[in-house]
N, C-alpha and C. Protein backbone atom coordinates (compact mmCIF):
# COMPACT_ATOMS: atom_id res chain seq x y z
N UNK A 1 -21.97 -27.26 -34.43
CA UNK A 1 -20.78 -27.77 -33.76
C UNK A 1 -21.18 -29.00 -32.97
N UNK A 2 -20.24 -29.97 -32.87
CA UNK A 2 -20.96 -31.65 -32.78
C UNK A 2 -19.95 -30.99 -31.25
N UNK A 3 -20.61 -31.44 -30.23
CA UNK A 3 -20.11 -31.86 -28.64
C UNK A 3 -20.16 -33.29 -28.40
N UNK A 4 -19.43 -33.80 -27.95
CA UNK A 4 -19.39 -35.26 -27.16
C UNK A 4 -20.66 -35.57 -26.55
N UNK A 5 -21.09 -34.86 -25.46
CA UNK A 5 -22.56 -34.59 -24.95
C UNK A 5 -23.03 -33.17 -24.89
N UNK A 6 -24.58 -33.29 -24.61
CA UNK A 6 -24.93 -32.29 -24.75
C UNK A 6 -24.34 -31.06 -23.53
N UNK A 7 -24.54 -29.32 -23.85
CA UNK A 7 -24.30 -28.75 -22.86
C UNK A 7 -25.65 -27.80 -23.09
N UNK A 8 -26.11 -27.58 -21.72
CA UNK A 8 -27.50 -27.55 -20.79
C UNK A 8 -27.00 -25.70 -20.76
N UNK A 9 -27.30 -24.65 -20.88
CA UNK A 9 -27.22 -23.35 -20.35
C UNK A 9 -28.82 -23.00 -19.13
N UNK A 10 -28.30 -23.31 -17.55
CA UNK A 10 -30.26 -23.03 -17.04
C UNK A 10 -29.85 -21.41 -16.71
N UNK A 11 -30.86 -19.95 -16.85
CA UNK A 11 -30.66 -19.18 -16.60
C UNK A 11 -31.46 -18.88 -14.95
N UNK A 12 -30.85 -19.04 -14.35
CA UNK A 12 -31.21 -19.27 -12.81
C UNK A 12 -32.07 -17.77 -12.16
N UNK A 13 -33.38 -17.74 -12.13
CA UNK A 13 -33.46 -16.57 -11.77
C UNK A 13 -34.31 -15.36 -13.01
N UNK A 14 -35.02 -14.74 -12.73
CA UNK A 14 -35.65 -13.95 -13.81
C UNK A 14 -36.58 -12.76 -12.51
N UNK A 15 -36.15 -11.62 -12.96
CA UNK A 15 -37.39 -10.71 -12.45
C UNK A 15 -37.97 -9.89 -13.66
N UNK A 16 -39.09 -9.91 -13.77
CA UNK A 16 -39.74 -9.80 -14.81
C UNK A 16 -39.84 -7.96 -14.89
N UNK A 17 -39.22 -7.48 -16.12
CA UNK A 17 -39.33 -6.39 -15.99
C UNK A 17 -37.61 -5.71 -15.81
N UNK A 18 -37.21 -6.35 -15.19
CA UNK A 18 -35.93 -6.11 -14.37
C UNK A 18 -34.70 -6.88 -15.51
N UNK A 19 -35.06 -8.21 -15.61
CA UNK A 19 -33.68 -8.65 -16.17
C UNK A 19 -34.55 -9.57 -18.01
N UNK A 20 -35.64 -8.76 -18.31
CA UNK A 20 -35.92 -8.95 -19.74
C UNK A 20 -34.78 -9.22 -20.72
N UNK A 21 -34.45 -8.30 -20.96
CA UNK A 21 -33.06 -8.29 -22.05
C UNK A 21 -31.70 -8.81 -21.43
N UNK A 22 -31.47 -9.15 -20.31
CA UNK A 22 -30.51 -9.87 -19.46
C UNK A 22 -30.93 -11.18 -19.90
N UNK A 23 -32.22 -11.87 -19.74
CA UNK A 23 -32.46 -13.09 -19.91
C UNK A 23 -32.14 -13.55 -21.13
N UNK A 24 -33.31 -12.74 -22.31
CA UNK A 24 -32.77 -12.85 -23.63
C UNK A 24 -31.66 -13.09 -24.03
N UNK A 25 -30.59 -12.18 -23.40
CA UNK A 25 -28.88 -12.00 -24.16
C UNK A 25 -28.23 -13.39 -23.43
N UNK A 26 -28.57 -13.73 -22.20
CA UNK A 26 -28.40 -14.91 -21.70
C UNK A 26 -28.74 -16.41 -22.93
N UNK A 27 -29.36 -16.21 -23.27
CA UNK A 27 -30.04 -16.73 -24.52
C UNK A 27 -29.91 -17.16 -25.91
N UNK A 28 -29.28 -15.81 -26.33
CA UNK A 28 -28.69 -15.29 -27.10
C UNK A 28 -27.68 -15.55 -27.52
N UNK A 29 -26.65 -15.59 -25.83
CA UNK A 29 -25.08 -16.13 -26.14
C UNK A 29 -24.95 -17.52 -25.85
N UNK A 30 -25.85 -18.24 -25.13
CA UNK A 30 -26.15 -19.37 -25.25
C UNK A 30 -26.00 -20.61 -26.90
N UNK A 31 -26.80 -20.04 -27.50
CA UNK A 31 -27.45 -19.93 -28.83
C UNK A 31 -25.71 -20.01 -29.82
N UNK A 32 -25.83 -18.74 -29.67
CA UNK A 32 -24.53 -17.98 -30.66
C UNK A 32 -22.94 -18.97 -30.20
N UNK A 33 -22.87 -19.63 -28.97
CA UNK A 33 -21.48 -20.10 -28.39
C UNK A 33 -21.24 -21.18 -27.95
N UNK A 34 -22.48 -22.13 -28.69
CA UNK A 34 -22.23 -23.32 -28.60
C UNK A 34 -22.87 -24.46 -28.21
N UNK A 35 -23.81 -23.81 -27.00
CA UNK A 35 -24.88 -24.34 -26.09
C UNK A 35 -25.66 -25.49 -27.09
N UNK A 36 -26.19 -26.39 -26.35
CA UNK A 36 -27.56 -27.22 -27.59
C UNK A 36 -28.78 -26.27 -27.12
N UNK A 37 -29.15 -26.00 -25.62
CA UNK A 37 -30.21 -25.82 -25.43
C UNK A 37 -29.95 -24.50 -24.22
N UNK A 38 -30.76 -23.83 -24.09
CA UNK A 38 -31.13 -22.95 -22.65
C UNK A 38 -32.50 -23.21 -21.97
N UNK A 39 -32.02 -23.27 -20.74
CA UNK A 39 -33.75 -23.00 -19.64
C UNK A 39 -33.94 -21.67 -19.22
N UNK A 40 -34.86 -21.38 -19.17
CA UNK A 40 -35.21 -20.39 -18.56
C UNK A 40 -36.32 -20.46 -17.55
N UNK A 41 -36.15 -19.37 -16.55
CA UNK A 41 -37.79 -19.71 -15.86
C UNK A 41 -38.96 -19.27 -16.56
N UNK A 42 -40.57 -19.58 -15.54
CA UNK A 42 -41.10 -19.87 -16.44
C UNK A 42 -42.28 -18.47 -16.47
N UNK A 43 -41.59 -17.74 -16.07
CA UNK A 43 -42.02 -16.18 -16.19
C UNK A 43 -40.76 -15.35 -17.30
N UNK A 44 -40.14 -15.92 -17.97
CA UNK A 44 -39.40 -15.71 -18.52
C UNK A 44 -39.80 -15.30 -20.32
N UNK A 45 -41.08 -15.53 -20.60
CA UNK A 45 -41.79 -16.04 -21.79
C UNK A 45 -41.09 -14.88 -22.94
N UNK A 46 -41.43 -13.71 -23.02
CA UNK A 46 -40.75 -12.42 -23.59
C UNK A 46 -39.48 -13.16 -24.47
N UNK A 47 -38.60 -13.48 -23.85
CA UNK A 47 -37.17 -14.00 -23.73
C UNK A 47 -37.16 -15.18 -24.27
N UNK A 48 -38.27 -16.05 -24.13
CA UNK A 48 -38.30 -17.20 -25.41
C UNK A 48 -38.48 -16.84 -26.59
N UNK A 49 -39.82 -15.82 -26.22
CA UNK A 49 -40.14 -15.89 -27.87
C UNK A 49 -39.07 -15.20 -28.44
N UNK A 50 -38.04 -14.42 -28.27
CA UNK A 50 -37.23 -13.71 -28.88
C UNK A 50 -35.82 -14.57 -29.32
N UNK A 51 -35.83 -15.43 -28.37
CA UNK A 51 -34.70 -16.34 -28.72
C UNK A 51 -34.94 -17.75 -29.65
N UNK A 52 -36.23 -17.69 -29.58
CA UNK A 52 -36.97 -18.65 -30.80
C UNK A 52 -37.22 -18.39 -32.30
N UNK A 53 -37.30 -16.69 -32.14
CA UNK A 53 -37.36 -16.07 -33.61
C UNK A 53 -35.88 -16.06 -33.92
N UNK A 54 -35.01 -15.39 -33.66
CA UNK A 54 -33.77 -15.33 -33.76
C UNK A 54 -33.71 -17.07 -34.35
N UNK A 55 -33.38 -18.10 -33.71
CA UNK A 55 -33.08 -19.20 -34.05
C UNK A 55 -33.97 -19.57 -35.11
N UNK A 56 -35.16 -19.19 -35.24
CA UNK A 56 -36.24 -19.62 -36.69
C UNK A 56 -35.53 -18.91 -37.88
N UNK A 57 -35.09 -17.25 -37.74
CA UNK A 57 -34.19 -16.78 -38.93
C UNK A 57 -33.29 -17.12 -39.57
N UNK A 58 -32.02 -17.42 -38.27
CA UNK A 58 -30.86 -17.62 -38.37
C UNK A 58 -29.82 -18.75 -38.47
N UNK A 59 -31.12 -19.87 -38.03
CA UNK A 59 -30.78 -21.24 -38.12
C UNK A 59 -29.97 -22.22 -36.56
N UNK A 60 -30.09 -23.00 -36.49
CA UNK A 60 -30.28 -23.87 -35.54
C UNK A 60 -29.10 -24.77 -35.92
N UNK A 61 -29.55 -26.21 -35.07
CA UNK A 61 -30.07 -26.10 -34.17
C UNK A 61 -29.89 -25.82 -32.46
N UNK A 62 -30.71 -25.60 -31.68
CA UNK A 62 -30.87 -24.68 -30.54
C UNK A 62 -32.27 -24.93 -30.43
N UNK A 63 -32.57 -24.85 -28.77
CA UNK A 63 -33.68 -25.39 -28.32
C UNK A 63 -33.68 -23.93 -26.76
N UNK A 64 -34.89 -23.65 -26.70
CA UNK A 64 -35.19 -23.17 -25.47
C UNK A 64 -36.26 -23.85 -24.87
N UNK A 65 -36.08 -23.93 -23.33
CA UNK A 65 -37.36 -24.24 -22.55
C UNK A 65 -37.25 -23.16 -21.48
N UNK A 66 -38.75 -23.67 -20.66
CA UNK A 66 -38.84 -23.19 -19.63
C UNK A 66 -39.24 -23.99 -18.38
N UNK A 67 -39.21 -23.95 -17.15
CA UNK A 67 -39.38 -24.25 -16.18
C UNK A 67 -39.79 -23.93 -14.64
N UNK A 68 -40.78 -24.25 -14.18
CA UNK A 68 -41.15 -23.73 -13.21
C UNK A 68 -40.38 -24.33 -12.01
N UNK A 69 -39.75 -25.17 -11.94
CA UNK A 69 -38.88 -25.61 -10.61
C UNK A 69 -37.20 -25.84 -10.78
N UNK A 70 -36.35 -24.83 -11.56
CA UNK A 70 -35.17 -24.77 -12.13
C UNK A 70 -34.13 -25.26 -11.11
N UNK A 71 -34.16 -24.90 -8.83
CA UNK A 71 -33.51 -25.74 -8.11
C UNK A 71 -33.73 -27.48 -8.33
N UNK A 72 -34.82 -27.91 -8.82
CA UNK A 72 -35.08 -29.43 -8.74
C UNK A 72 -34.35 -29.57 -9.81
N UNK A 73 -34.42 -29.05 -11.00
CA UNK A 73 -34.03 -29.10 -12.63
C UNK A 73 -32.29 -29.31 -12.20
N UNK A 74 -31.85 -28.46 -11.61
CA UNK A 74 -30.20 -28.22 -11.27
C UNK A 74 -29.91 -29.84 -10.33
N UNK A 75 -30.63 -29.75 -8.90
CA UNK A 75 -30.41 -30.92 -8.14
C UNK A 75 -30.52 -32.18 -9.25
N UNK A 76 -31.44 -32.38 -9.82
CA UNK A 76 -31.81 -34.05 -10.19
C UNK A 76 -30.63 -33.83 -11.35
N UNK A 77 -30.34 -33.45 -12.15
CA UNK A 77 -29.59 -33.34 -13.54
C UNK A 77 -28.19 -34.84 -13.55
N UNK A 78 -28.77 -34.89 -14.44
CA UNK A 78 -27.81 -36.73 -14.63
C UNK A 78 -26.45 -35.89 -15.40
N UNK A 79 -25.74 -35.59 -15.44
CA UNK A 79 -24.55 -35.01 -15.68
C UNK A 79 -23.68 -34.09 -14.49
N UNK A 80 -23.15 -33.15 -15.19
CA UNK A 80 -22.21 -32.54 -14.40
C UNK A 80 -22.54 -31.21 -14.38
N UNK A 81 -22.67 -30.27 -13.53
CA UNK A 81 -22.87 -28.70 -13.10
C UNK A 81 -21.23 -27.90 -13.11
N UNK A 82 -21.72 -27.16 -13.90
CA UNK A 82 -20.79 -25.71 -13.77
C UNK A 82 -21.80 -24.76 -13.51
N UNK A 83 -21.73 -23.77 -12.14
CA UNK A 83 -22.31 -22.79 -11.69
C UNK A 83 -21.34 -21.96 -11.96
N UNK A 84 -21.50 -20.58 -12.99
CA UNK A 84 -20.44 -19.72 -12.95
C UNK A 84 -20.90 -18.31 -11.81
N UNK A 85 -20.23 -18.20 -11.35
CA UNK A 85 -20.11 -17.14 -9.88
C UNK A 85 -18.85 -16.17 -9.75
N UNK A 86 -18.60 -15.20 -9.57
CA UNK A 86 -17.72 -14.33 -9.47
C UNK A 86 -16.97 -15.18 -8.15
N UNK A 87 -17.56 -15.90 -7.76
CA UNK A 87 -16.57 -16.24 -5.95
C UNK A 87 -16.28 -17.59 -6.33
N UNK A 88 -16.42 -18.30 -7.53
CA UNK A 88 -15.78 -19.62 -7.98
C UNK A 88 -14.08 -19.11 -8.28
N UNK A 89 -13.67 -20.44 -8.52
CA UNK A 89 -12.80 -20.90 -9.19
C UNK A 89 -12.38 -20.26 -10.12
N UNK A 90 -10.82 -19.86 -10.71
CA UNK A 90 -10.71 -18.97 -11.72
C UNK A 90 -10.93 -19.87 -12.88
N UNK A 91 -11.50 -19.65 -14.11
CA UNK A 91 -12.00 -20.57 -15.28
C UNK A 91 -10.60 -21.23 -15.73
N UNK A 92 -9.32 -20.20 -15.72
CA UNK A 92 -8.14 -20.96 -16.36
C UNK A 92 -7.75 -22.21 -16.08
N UNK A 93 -7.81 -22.08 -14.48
CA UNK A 93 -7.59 -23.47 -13.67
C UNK A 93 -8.36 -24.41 -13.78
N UNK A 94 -10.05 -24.43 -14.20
CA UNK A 94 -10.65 -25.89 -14.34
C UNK A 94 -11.58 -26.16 -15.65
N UNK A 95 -10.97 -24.80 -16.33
CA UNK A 95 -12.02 -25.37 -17.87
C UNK A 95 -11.13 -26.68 -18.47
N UNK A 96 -9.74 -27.22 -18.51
CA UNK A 96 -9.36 -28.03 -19.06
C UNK A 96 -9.86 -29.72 -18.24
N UNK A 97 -10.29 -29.55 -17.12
CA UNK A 97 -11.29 -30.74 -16.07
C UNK A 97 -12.95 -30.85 -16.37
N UNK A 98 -13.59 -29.43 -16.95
CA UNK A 98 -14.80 -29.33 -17.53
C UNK A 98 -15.20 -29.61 -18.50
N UNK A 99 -13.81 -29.34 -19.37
CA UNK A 99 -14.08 -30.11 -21.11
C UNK A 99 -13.84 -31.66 -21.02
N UNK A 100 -12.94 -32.11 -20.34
CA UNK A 100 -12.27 -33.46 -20.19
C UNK A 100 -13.89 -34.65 -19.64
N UNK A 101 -14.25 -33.30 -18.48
CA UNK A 101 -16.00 -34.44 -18.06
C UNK A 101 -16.73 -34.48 -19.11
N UNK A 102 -16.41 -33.32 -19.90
CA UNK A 102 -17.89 -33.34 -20.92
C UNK A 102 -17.77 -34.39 -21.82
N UNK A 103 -16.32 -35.12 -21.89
CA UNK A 103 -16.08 -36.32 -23.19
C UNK A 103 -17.08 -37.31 -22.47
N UNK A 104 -17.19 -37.48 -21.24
CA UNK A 104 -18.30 -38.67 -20.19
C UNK A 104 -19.51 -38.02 -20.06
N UNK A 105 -20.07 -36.91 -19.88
CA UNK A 105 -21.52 -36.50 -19.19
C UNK A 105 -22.19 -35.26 -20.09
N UNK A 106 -22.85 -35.33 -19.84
CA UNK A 106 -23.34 -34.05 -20.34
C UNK A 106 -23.21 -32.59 -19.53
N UNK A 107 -23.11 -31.61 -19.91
CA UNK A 107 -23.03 -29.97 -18.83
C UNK A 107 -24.38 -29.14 -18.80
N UNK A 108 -24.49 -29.20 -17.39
CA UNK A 108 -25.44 -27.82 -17.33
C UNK A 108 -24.23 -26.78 -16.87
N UNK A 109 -24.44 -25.61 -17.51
CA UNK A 109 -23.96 -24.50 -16.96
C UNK A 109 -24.99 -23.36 -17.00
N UNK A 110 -25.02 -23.37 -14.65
CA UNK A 110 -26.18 -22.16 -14.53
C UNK A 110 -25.61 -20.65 -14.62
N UNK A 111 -26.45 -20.26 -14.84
CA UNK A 111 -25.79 -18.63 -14.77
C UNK A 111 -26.82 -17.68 -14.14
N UNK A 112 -26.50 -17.42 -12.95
CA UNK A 112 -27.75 -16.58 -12.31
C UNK A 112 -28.34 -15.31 -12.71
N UNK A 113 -29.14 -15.23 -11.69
CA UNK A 113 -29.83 -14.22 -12.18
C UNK A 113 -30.17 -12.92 -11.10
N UNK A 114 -31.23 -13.46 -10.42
CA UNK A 114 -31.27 -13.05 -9.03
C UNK A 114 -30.59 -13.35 -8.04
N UNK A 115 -30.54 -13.43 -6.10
CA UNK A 115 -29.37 -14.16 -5.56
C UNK A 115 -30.10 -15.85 -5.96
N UNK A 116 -28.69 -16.37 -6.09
CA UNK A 116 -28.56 -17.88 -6.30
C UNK A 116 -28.76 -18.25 -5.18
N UNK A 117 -29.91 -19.46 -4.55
CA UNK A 117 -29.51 -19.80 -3.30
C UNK A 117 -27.95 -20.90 -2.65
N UNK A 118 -27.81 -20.79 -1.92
CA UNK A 118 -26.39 -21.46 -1.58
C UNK A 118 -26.61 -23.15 -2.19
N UNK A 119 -27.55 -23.38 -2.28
CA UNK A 119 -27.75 -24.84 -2.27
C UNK A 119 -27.18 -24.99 -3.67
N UNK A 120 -27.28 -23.80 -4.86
CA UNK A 120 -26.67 -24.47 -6.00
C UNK A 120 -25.30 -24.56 -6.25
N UNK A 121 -24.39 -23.75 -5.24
CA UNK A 121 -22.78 -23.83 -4.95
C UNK A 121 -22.90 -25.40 -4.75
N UNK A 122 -23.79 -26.25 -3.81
CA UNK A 122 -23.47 -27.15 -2.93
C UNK A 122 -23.51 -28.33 -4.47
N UNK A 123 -24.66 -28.14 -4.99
CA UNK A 123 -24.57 -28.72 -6.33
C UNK A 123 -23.56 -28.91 -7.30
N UNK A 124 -23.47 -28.17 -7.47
CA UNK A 124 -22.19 -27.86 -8.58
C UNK A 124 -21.20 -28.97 -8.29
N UNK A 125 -20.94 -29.23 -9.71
CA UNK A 125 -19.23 -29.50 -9.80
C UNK A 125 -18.07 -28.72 -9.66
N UNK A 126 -18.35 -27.55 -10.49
CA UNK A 126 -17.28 -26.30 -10.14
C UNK A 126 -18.44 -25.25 -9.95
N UNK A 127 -17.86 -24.52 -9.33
CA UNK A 127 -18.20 -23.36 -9.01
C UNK A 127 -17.17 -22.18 -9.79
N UNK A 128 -17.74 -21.71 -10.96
CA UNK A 128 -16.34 -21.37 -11.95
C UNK A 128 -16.44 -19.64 -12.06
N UNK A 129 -15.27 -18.98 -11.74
CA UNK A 129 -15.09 -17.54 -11.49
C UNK A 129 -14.59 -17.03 -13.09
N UNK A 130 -15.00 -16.45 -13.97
CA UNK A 130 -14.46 -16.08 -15.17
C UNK A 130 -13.59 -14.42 -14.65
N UNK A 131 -13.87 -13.77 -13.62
CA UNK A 131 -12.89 -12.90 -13.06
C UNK A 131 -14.10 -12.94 -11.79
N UNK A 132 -13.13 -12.42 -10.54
CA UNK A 132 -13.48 -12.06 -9.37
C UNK A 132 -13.84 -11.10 -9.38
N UNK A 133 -13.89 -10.08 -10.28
CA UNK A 133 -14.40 -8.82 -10.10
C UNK A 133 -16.70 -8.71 -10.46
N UNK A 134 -16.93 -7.96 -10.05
CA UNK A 134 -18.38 -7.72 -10.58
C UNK A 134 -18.47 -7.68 -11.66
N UNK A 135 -19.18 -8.38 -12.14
CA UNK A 135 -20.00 -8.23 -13.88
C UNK A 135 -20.88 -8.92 -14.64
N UNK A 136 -20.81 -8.96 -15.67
CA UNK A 136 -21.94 -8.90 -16.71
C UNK A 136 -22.39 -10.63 -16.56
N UNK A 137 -23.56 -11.53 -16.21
CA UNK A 137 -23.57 -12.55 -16.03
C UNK A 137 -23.25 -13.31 -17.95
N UNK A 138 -24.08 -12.24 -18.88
CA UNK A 138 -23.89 -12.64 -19.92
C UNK A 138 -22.14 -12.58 -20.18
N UNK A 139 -21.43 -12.16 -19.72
CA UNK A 139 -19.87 -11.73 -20.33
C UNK A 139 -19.48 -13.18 -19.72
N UNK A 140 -20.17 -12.91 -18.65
CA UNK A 140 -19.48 -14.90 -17.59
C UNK A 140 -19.37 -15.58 -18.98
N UNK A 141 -20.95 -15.62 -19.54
CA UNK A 141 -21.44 -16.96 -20.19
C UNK A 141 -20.28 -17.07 -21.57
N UNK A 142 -20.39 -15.87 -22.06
CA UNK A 142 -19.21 -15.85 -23.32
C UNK A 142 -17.71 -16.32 -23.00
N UNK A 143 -17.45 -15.64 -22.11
CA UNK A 143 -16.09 -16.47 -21.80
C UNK A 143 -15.85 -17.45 -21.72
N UNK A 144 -17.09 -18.35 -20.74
CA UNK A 144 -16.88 -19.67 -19.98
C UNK A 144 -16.97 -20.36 -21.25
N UNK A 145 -18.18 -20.43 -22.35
CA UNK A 145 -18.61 -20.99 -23.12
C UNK A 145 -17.09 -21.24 -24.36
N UNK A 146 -16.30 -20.15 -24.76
CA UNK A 146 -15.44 -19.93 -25.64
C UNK A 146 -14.26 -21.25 -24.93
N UNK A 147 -13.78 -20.62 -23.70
CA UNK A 147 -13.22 -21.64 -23.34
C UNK A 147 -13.11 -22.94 -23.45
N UNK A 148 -14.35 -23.01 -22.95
CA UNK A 148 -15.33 -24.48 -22.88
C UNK A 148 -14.66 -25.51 -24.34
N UNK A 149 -14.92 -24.67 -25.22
CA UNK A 149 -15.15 -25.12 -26.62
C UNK A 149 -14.20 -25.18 -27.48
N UNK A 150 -12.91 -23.99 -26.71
CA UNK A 150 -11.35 -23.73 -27.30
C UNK A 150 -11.76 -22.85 -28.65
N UNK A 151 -12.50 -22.29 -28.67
CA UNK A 151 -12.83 -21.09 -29.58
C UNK A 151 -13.23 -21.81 -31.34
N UNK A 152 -13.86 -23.19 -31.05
CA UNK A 152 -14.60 -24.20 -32.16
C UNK A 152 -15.94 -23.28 -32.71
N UNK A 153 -16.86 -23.30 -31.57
CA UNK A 153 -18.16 -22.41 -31.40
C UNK A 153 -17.78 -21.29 -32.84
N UNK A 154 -16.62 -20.38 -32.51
CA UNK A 154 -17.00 -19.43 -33.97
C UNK A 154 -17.04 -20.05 -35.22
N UNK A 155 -16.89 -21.09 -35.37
CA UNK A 155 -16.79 -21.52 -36.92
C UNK A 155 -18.13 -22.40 -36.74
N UNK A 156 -18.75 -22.53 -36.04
CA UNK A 156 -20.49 -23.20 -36.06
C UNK A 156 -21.29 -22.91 -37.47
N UNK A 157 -21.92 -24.34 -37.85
CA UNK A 157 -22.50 -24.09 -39.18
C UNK A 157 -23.87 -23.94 -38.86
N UNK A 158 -24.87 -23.20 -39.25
CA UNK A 158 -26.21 -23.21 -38.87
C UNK A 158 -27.54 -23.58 -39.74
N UNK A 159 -28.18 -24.65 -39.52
CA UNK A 159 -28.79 -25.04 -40.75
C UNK A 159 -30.36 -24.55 -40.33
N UNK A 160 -30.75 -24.36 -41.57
CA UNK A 160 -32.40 -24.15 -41.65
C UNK A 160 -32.72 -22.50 -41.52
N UNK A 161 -31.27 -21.70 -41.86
CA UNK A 161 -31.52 -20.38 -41.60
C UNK A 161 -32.27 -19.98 -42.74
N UNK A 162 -32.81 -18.77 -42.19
CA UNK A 162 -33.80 -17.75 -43.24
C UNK A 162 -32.42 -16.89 -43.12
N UNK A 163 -32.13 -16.37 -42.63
CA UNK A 163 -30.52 -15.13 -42.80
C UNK A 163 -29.34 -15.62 -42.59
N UNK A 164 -28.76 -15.44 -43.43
CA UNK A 164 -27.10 -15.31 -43.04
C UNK A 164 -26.54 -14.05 -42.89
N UNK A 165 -25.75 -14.03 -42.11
CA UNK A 165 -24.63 -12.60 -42.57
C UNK A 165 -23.59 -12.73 -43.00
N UNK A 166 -22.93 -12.27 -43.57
CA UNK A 166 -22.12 -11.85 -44.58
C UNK A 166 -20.98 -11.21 -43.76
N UNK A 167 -19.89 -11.68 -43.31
CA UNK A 167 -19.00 -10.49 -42.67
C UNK A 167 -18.34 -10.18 -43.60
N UNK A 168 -18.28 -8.77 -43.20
CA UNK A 168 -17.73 -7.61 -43.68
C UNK A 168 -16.79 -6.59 -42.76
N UNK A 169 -16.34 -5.82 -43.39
CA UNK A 169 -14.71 -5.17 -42.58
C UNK A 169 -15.69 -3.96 -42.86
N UNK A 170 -16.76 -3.16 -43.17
CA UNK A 170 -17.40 -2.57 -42.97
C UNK A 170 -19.12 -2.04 -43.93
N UNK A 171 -20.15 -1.86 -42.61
CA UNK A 171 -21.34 -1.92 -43.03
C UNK A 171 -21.91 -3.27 -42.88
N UNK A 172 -23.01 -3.86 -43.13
CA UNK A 172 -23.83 -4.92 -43.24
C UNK A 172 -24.61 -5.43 -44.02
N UNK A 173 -24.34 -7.05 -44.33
CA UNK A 173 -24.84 -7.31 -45.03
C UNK A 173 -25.29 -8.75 -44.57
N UNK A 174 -27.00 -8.97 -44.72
CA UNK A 174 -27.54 -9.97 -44.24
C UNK A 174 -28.34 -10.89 -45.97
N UNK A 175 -27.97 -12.13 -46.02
CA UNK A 175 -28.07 -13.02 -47.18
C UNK A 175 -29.69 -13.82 -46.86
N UNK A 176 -30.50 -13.29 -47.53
CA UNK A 176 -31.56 -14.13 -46.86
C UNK A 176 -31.76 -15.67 -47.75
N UNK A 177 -32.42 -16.69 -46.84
CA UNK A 177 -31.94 -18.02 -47.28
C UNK A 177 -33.01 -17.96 -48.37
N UNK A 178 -33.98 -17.33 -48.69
CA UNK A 178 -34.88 -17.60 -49.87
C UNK A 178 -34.56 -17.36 -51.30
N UNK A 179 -33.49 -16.37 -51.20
CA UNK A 179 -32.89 -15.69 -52.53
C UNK A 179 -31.17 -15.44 -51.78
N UNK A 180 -30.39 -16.47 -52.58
CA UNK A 180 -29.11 -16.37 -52.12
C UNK A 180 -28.52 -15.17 -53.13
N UNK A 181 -27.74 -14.32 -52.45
CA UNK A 181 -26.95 -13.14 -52.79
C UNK A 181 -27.65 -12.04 -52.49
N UNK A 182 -29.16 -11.97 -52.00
CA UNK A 182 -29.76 -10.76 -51.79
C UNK A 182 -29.49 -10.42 -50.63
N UNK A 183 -29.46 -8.51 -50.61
CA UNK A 183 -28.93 -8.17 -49.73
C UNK A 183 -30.39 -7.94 -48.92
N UNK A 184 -30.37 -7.86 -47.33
CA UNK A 184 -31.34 -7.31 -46.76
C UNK A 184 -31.03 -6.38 -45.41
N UNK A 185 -31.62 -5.49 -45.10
CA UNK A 185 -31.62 -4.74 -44.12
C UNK A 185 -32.15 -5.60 -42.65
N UNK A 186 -31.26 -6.11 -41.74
CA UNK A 186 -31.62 -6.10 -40.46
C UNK A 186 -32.64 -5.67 -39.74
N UNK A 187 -32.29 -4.33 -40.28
CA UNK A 187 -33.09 -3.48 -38.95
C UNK A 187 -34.39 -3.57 -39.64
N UNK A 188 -34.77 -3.69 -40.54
CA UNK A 188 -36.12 -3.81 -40.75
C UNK A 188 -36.91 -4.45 -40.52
C-alpha cells in the first residue's frame, strides 16, 4: 500500500519478560495495517526476530528497528506524532486532520508500553483516544491504523512472500511461494 509519506509505528516501552508477545503483536499489527516500519526498544530483540521471520515468509515490505533512546527518537522526529492514549482525543474527531498531515509529513505513531513519560503527551501532535475505556494497546494500534488508512491497508499486496494464505470461509490454507497451489500446514 503506497502512503504519501512514510508512517513510523515506535513501541514506547518494553519489560522484558512482561510485555514479549505485547511487543511482538505490536509489531505484528504494525506490519499487517499498513505501517512502513516499527521501533522497538532495544531490549526488545525476541520481538524482532519474530517480526522479521513473519515478514521474510509472508512478504514485505516492512522494516523493524531498534533503539536505545526512543524519548530522543520521538522528540527529534522531522514529521508529525500521534501518541495513542486512552486520555487523548476521541480518534473520530482527528483521524480526518492526521490523514490530511500525512499528505505533508511523515507519522510516527507511539504506542506505549510501560508508563509513558508526560513529556511524550507534550510532543505529540494528537494525543489520540481510540476509546476512553482501558485496553489492549495492540487493539489502539488496529483501530487507529484502519482509520488512518480508511480501511486501504486490507487489500495490501505483499511482495517477496514465501506464504500466502488463501482465505477461506472455513479451515486453512497457506500457498507457499516456491510451488504455487501447494497446500501447507501453518502450524508446522
Amino acid at each position: 500500500m503506497q502512503t504519501p509519506h512514510e508512517v513510523v509505528v515506535v513501541r514506547y516501552g518494553h519489560r522484558p519478560g512482561r510485555d514479549d508477545r505485547m511487543t511482538t503483536h505490536v509489531g505484528l499489527t504494525a506490519r499487517a495495517l499498513g505501517a512502513d516500519r516499527v521501533i522497538v526498544p532495544d531490549n526488545a530483540g525476541q520481538s524482532v526476530e519474530t517480526v522479521q521471520d513473519i515478514t521474510d515468509r509472508f512478504g514485505g515490505p516492512f522494516e523493524i528497528e531498534q533503539s536505545d533512546s526512543l524519548r530522543a527518537l520521538v522528540e527529534n522526529w522531522d514529521g508529525n506524532v500521534a501518541h495513542l492514549t486512552m486520555y487523548g482525543l476521541p480518534v473520530q474527531e482527528v483521524e480526518g486532520e492526521v490523514r490530511t498531515a500525512l499528505e505533508d509529513e511523515p507519522l510516527m505513531v507511539v504506542v506505549g508500553g510501560e508508563k509513558v513519560p508526560f513529556e511524550i503527551y507534550e510532543y505529540a501532535d494528537w494525543n489520540v483516544g481510540v476509546t476512553n475505556q482501558p485496553h489492549s494497546e495492540v487493539a489502539g494500534l488496529a483501530v487507529f491504523l484502519d482509520r488512518l488508512f480508511e480501511g486501504r491497508e486490507l487489500e495490501q499486496e505483499w511482495v517477496d512472500a514465501e506464504n500466502r494464505v488463501i482465505p477461506q470461509s472455513t479451515g486453512k490454507k497457506v500457498v507457499g511461494g516456491d510451488a504455487e497451489g501447494e497446500e501447507r500446514n501453518p502450524d508446522a
